[in-house]
C-alpha atoms as a PDB file:
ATOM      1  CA  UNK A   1     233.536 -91.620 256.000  1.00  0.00           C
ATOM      2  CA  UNK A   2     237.066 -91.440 255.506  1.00  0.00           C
ATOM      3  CA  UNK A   3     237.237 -92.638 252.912  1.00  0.00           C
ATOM      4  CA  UNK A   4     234.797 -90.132 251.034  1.00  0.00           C
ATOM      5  CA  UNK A   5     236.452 -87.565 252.643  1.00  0.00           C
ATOM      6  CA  UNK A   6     240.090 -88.343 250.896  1.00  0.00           C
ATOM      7  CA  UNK A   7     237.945 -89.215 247.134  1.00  0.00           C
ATOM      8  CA  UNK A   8     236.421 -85.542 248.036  1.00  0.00           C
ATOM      9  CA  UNK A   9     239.981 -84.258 248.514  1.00  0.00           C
ATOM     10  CA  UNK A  10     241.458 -85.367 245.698  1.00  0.00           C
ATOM     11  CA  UNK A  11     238.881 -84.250 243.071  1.00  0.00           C
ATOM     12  CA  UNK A  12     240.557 -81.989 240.376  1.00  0.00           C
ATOM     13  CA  UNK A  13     240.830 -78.417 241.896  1.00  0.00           C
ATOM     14  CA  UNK A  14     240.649 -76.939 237.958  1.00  0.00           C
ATOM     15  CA  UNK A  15     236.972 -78.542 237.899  1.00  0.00           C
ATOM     16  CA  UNK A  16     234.456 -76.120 236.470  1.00  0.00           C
ATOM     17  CA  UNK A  17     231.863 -76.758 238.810  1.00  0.00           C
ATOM     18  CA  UNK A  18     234.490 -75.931 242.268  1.00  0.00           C
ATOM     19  CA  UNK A  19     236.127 -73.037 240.352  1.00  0.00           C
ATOM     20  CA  UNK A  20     233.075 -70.654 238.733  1.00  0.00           C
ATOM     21  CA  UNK A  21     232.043 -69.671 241.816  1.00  0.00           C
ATOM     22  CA  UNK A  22     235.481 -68.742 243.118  1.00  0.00           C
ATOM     23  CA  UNK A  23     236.488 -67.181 239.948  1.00  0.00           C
ATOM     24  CA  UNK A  24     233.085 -65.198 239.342  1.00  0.00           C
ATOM     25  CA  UNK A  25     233.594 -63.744 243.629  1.00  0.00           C
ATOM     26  CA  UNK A  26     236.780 -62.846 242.377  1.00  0.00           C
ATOM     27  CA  UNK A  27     236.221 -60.750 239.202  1.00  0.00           C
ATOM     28  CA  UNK A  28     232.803 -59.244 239.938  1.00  0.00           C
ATOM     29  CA  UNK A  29     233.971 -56.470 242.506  1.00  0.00           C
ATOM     30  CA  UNK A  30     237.026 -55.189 239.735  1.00  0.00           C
ATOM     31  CA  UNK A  31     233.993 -55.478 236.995  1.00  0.00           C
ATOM     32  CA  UNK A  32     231.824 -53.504 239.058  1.00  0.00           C
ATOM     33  CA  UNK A  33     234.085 -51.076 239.760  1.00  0.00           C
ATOM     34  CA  UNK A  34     235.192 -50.516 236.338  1.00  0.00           C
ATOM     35  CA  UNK A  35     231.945 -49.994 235.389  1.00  0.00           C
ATOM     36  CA  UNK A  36     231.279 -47.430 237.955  1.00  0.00           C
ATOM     37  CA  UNK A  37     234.304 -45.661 236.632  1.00  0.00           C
ATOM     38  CA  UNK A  38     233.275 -46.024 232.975  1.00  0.00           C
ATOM     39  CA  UNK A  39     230.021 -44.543 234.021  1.00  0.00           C
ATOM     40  CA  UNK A  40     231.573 -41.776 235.742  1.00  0.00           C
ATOM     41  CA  UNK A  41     234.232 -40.609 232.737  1.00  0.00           C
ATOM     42  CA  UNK A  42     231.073 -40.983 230.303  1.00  0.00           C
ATOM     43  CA  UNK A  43     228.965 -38.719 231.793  1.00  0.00           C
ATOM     44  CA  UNK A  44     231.522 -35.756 233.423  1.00  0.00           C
ATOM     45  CA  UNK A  45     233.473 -36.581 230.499  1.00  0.00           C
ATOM     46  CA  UNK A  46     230.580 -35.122 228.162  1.00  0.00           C
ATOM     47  CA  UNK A  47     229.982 -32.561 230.647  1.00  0.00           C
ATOM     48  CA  UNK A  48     233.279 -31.243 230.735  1.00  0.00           C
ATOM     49  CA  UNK A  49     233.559 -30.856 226.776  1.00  0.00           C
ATOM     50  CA  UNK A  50     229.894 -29.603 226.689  1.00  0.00           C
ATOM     51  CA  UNK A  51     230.614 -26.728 229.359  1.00  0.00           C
ATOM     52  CA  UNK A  52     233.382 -25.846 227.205  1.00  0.00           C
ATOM     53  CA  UNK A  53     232.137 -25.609 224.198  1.00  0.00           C
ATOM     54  CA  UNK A  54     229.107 -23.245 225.649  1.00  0.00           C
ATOM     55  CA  UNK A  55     232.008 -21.386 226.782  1.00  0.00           C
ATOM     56  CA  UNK A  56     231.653 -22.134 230.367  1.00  0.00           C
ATOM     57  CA  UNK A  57     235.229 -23.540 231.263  1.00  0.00           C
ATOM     58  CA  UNK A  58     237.130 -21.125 233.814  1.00  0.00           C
ATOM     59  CA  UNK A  59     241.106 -19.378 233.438  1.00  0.00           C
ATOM     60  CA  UNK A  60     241.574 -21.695 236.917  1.00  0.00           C
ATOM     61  CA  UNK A  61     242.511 -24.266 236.542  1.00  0.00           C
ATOM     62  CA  UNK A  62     241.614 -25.031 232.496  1.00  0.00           C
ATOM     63  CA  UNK A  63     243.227 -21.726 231.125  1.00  0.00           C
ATOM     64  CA  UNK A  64     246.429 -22.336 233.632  1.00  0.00           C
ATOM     65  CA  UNK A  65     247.093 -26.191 232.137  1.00  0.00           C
ATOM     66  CA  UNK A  66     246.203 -25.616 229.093  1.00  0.00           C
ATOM     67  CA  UNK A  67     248.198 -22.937 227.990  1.00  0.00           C
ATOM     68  CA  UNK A  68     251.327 -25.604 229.902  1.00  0.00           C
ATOM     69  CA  UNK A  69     250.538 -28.379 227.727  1.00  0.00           C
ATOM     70  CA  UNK A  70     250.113 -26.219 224.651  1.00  0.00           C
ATOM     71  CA  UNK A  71     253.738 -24.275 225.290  1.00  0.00           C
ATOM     72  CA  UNK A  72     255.133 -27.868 225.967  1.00  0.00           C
ATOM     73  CA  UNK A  73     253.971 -29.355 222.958  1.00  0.00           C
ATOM     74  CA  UNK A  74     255.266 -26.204 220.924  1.00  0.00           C
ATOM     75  CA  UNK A  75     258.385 -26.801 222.029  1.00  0.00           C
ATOM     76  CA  UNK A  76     259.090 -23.579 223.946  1.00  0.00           C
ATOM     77  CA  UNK A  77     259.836 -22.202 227.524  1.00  0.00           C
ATOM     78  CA  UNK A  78     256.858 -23.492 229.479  1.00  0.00           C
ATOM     79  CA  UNK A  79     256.450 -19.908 231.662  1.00  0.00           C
ATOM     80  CA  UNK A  80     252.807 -19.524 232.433  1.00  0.00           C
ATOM     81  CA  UNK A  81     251.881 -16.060 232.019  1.00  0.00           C
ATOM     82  CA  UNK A  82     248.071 -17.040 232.743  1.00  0.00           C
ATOM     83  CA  UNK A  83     249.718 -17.857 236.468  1.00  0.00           C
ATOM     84  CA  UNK A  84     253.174 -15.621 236.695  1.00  0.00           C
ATOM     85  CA  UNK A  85     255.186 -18.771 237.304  1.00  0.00           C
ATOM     86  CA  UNK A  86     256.464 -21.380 235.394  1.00  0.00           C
ATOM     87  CA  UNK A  87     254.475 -24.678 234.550  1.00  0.00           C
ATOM     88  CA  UNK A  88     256.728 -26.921 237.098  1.00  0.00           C
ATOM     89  CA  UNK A  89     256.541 -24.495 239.716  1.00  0.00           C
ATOM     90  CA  UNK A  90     253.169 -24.465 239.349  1.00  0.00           C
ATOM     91  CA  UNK A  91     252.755 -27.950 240.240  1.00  0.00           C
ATOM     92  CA  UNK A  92     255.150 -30.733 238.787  1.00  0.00           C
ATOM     93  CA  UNK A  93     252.789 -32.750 236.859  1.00  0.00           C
ATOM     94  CA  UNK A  94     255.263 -34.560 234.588  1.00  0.00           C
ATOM     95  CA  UNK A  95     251.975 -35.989 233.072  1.00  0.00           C
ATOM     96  CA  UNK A  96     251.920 -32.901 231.025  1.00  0.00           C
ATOM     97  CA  UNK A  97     254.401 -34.501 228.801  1.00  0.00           C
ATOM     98  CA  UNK A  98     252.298 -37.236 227.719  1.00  0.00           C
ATOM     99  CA  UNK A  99     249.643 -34.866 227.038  1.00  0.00           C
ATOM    100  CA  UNK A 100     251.450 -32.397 224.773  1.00  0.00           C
ATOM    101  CA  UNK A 101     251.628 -34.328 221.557  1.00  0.00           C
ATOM    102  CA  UNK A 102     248.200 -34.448 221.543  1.00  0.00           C
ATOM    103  CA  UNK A 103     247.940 -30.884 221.268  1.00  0.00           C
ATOM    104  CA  UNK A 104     249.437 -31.565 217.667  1.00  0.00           C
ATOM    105  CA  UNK A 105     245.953 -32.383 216.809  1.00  0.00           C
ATOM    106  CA  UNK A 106     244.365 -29.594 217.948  1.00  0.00           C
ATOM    107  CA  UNK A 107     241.417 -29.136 220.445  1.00  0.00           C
ATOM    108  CA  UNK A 108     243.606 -28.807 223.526  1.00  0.00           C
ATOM    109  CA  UNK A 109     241.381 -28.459 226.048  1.00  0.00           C
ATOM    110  CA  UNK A 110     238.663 -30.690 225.079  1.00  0.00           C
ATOM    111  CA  UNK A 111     241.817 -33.608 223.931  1.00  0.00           C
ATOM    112  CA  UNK A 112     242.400 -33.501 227.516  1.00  0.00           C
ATOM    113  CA  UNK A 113     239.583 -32.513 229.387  1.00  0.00           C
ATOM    114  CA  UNK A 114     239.441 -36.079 231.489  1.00  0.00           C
ATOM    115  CA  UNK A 115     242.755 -35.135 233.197  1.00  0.00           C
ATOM    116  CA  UNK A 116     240.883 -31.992 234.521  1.00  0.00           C
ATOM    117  CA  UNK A 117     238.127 -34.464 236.210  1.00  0.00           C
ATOM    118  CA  UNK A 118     238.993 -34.272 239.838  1.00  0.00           C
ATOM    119  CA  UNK A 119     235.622 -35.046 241.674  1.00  0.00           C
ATOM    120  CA  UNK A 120     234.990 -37.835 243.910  1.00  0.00           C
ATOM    121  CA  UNK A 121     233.942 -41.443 243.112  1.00  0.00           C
ATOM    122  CA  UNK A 122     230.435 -41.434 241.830  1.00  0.00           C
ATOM    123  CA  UNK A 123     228.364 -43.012 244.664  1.00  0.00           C
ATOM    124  CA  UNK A 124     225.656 -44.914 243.362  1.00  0.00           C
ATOM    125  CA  UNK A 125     223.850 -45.999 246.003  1.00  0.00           C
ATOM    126  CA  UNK A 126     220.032 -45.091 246.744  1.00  0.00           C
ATOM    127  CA  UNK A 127     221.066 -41.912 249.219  1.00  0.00           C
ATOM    128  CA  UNK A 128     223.646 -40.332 246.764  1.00  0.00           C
ATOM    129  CA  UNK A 129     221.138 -40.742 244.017  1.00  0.00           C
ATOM    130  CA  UNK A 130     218.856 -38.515 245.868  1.00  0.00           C
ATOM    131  CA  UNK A 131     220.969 -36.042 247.105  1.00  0.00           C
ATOM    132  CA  UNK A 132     221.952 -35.883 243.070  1.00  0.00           C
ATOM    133  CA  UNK A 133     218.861 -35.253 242.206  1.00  0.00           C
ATOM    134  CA  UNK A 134     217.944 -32.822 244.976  1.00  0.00           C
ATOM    135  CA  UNK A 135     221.240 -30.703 245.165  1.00  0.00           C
ATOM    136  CA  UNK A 136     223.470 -32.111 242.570  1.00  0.00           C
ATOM    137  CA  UNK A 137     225.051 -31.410 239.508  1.00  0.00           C
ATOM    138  CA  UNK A 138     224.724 -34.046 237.528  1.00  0.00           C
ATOM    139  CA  UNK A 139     222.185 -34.410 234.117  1.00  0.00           C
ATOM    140  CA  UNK A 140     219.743 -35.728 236.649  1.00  0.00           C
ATOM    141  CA  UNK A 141     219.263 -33.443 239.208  1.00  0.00           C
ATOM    142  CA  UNK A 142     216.535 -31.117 239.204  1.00  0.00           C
ATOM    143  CA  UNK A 143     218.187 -27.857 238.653  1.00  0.00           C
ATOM    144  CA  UNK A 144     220.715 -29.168 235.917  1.00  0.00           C
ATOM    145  CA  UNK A 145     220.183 -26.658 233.706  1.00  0.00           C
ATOM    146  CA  UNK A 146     220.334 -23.907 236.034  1.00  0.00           C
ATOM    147  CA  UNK A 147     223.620 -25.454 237.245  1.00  0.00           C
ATOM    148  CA  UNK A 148     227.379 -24.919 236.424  1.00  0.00           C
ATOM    149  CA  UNK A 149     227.145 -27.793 234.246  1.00  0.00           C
ATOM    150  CA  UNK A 150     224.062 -26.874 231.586  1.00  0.00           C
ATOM    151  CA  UNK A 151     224.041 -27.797 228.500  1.00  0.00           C
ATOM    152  CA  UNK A 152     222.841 -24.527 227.255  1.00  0.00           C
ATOM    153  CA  UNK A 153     225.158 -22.365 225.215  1.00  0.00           C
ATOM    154  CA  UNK A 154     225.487 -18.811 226.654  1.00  0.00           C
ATOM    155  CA  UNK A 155     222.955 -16.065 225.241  1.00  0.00           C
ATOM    156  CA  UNK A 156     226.022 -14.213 224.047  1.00  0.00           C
ATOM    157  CA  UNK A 157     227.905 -16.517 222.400  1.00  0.00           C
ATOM    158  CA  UNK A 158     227.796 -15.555 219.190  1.00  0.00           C
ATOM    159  CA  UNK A 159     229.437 -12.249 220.505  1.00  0.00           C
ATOM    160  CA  UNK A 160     232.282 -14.461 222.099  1.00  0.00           C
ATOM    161  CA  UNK A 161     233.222 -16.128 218.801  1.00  0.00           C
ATOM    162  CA  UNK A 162     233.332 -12.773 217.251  1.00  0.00           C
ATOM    163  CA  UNK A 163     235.512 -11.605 219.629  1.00  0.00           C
ATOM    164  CA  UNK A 164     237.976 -15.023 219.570  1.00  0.00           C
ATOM    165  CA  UNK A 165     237.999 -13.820 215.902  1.00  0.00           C
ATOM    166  CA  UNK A 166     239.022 -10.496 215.803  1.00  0.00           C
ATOM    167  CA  UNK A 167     241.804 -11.208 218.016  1.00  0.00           C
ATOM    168  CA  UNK A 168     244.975 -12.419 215.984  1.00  0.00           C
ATOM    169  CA  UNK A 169     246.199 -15.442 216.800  1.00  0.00           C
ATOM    170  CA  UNK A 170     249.709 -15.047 218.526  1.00  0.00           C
ATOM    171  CA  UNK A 171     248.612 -11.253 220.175  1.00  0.00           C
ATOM    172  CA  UNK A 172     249.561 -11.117 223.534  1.00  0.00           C
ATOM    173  CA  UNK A 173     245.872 -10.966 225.279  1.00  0.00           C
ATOM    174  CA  UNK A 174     244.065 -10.258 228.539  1.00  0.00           C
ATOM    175  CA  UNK A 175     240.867 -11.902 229.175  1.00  0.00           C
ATOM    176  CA  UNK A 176     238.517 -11.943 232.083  1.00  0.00           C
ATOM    177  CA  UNK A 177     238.269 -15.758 233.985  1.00  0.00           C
ATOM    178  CA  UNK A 178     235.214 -17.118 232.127  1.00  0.00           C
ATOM    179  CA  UNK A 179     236.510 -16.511 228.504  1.00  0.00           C
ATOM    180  CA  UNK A 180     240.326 -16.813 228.682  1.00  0.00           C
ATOM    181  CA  UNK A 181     240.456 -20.420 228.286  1.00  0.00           C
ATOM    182  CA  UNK A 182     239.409 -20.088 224.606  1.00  0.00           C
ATOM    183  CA  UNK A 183     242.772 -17.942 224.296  1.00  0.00           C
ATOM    184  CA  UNK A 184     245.658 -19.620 225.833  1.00  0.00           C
ATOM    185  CA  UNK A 185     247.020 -21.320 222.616  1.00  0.00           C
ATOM    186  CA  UNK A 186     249.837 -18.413 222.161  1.00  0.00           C
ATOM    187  CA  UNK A 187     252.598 -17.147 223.939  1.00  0.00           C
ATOM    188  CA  UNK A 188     251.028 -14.424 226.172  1.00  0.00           C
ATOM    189  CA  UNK A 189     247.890 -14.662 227.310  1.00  0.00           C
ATOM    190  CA  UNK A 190     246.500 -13.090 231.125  1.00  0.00           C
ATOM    191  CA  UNK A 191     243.232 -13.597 233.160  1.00  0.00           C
ATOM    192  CA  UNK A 192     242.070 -10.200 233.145  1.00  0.00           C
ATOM    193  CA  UNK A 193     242.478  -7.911 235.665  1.00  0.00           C
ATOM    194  CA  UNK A 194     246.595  -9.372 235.353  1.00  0.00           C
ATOM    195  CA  UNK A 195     249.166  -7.845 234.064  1.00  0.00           C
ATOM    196  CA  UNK A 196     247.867  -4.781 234.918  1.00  0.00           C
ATOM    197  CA  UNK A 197     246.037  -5.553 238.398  1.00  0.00           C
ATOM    198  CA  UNK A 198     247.922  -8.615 240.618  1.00  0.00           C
ATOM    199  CA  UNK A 199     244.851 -11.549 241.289  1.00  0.00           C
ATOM    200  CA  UNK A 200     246.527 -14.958 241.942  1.00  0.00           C
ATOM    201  CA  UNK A 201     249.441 -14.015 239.937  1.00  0.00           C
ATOM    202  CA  UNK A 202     252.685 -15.292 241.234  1.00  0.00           C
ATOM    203  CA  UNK A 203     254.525 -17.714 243.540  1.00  0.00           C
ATOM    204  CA  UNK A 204     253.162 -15.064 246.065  1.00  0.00           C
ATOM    205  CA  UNK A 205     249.603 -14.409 244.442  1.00  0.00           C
ATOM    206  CA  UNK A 206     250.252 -10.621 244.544  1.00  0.00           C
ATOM    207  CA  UNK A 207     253.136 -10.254 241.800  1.00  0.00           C
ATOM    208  CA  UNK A 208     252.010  -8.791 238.272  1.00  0.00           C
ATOM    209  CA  UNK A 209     252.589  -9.360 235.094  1.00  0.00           C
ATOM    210  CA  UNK A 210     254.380  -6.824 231.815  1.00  0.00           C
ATOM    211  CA  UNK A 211     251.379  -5.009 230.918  1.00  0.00           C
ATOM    212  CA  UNK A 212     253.846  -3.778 227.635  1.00  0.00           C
ATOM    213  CA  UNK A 213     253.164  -7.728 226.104  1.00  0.00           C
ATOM    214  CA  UNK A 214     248.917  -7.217 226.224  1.00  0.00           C
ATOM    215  CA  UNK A 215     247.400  -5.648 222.641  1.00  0.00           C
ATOM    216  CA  UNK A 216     244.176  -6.601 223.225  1.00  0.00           C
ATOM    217  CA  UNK A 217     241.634  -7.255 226.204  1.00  0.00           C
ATOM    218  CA  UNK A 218     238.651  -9.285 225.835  1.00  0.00           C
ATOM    219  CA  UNK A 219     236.455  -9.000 228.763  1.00  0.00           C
ATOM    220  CA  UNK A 220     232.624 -10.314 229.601  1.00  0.00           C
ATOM    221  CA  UNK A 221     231.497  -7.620 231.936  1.00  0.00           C
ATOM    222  CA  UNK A 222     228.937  -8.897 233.609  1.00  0.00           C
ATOM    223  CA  UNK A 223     231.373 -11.181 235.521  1.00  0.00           C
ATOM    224  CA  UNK A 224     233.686  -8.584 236.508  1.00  0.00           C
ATOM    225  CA  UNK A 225     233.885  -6.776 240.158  1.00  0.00           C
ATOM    226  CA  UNK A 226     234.044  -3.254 240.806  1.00  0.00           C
ATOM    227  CA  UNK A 227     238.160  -3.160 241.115  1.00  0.00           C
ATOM    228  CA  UNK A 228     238.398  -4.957 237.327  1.00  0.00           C
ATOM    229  CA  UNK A 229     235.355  -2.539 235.816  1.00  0.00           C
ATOM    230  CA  UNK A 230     237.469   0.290 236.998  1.00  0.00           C
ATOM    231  CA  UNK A 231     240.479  -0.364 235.733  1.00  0.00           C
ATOM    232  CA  UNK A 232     238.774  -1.300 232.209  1.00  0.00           C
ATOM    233  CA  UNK A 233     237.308   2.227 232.000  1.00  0.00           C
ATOM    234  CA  UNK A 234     240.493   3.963 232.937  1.00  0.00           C
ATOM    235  CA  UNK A 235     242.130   1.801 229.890  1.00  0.00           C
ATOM    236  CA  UNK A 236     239.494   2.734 227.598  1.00  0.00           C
ATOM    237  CA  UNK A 237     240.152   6.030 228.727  1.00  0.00           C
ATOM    238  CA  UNK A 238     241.475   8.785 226.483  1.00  0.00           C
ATOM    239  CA  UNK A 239     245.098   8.570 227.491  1.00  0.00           C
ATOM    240  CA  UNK A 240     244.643   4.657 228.786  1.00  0.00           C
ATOM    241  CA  UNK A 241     246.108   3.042 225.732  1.00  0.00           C
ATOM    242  CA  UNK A 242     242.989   0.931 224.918  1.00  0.00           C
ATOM    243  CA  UNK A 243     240.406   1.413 221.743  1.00  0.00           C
ATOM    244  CA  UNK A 244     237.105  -0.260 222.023  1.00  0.00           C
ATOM    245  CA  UNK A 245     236.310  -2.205 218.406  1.00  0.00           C
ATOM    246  CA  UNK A 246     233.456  -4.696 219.834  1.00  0.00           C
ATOM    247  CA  UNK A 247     231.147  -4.162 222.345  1.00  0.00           C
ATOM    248  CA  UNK A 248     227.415  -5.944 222.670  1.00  0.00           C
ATOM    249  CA  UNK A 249     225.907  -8.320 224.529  1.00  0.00           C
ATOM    250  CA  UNK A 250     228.373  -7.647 227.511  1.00  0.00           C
ATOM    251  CA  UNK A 251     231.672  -8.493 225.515  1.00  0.00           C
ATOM    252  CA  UNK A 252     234.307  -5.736 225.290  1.00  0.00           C
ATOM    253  CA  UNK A 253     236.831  -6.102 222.755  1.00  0.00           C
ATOM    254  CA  UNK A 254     239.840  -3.505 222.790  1.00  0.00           C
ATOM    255  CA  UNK A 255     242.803  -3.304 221.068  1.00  0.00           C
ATOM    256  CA  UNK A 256     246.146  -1.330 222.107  1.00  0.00           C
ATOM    257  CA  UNK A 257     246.784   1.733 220.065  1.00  0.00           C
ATOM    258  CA  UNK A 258     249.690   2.299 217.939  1.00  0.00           C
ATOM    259  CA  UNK A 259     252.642   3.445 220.452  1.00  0.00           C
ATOM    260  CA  UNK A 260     250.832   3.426 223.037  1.00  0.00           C
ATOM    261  CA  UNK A 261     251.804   3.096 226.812  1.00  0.00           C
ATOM    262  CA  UNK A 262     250.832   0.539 229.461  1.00  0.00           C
ATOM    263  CA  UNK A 263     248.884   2.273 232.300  1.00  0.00           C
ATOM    264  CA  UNK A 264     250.788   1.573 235.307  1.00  0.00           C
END
C-alpha cells in the first residue's frame, strides 16, 4: 500500500486525464457568465437602438449625455444646456472621453447606446423567466409591445422627421422630453418647458436657462402637462415671440420671429 500510494503521488500533475476536470470546473463559471452577459448586451442592446429609432429614447438621461459626448468630441466647452450645468458637474464620467471620437462617425446616440444600459444582471433562472414574461419588459413578455420597449414606430413619426427637418441644424432649440434626444447634436438645445420654465435645470433643479438662445420649439403635445401647454400657448401668442409652421399629428413646430423678445 505504500508503495502505490508514493507511484500514485508521483504521476505527472500536467496529465490530461487529472487536469480536464480541474481545468473545465475552472473555466465553466467565467464561460457561463460571459455568456449571460453576451445575452444580455444582445438583446437590450437591440432594444435600446430600436426604441430610439421609433423615437422613444427620453431628454433624461440620453438627451443629457449625448449632447456631453457630442460637445466633447467637437472640441468645445462641454456646458450642458439640456441640464444647466456643465458635463463634469453633472457627473464626472471621464468615460465620456473615450466615447467622443466615435461621435466622428456619426449616430451618437445609437454608437453608444450600451453605455446607457444600466439594468440589473439578467436572471435566468426558471422564476425570473416568469416574472419576464408576466410583468417584464423584455421581447418575451406578454405585453412587449404595449411596453416602453416596443418595437413599433410611433403613429406620428413621419410628423417627427418633418419636424427634425425643418429645424436648421445649429438653431438653438427647445424640445419636449420624448423628442429632444433627436436634437442635441448643436450647441443649444433645452428639454422643453426650460429655458423658459425651470424643470430639473440646474445644480439646484430650479435655475433656468437664456430663453434669448431658443429659435425654435418642437414639442409633442400629447406628453405635455398643463404648466408646459400653457406656457406653449402664451408663446404662440400674438405678442409671445413664437410662429407656428408645423402642426399635425400632435407635433408643434414654431419658430422665433424676426426681433422678437423672449417671454419672461
Amino acid at each position: 500500500m505504500p508503495t502505490v500510494a508514493v507511484a500514485t503521488a508521483s504521476e505527472p500533475a500536467g496529465s490530461g486525464e487529472r487536469a480536464g476536470p480541474v481545468e473545465a470546473a475552472g473555466l465553466g463559471p467565467p464561460a457561463v457568465v460571459a455568456g449571460l452577459v453576451a445575452l444580455y448586451v444582445a438583446v437590450f442592446g437591440h432594444l435600446t437602438w430600436r426604441q430610439h429609432a421609433n423615437w422613444r429614447s427620453l431628454g433624461f438621461d440620453t438627451g443629457i449625455y449625448d449632447q456631453g459626448m457630442w460637445l466633447l468630441s467637437q472640441g468645445r466647452d462641454p456646458f450642458l444646456t439640456m441640464r444647466g450645468m456643465d458635463y463634469w458637474g453633472h457627473h464626472v464620467a471621464l468615460i465620456g472621453y473615450l466615447f467622443a471620437p466615435i461621435y466622428w462617425l456619426g449616430d451618437g446616440v445609437q454608437a453608444v447606446t450600451l453605455k446607457l444600459l444600466r439594468a440589473a444582471a439578467v436572471w435566468l433562472v426558471a422564476c425570473a423567466a416568469a416574472g419576464s414574461y408576466l410583468w417584464g419588459i423584455g421581447p418575451l413578455s406578454r405585453d412587449f409591445d404595449s411596453g416602453v420597449w416596443s418595437e413599433r414606430p410611433r403613429p406620428n413619426v413621419a410628423e417627427l422627421e418633418r419636424a427634425l427637418a425643418t429645424v436648421p441644424p445649429q438653431a438653438g432649440v427647445a424640445a419636449s422630453w420624448n423628442v429632444v434626444t433627436r436634437f442635441t447634436h448643436r450647441p443649444v438645445v433645452y428639454e422643453y418647458p426650460n429655458p423658459w420654465l425651470s424643470s430639473n435645470y440646474g445644480p439646484t433643479g430650479s435655475e433656468v436657462g437664456d430663453p434669448t438662445t431658443v429659435d425654435w420649439v418642437v414639442v409633442e403635445r400629447g406628453g405635455l402637462g398643463p404648466r408646459d401647454l400653457d406656457l406653449l400657448a402664451r408663446l404662440l401668442a400674438p405678442g409671445g415671440g413664437f410662429t407656428v409652421v408645423q402642426d399635425g399629428s400632435g407635433v408643434t413646430v414654431a419658430r422665433r420671429l424676426t426681433g422678437s423678445l423672449a417671454l419672461p
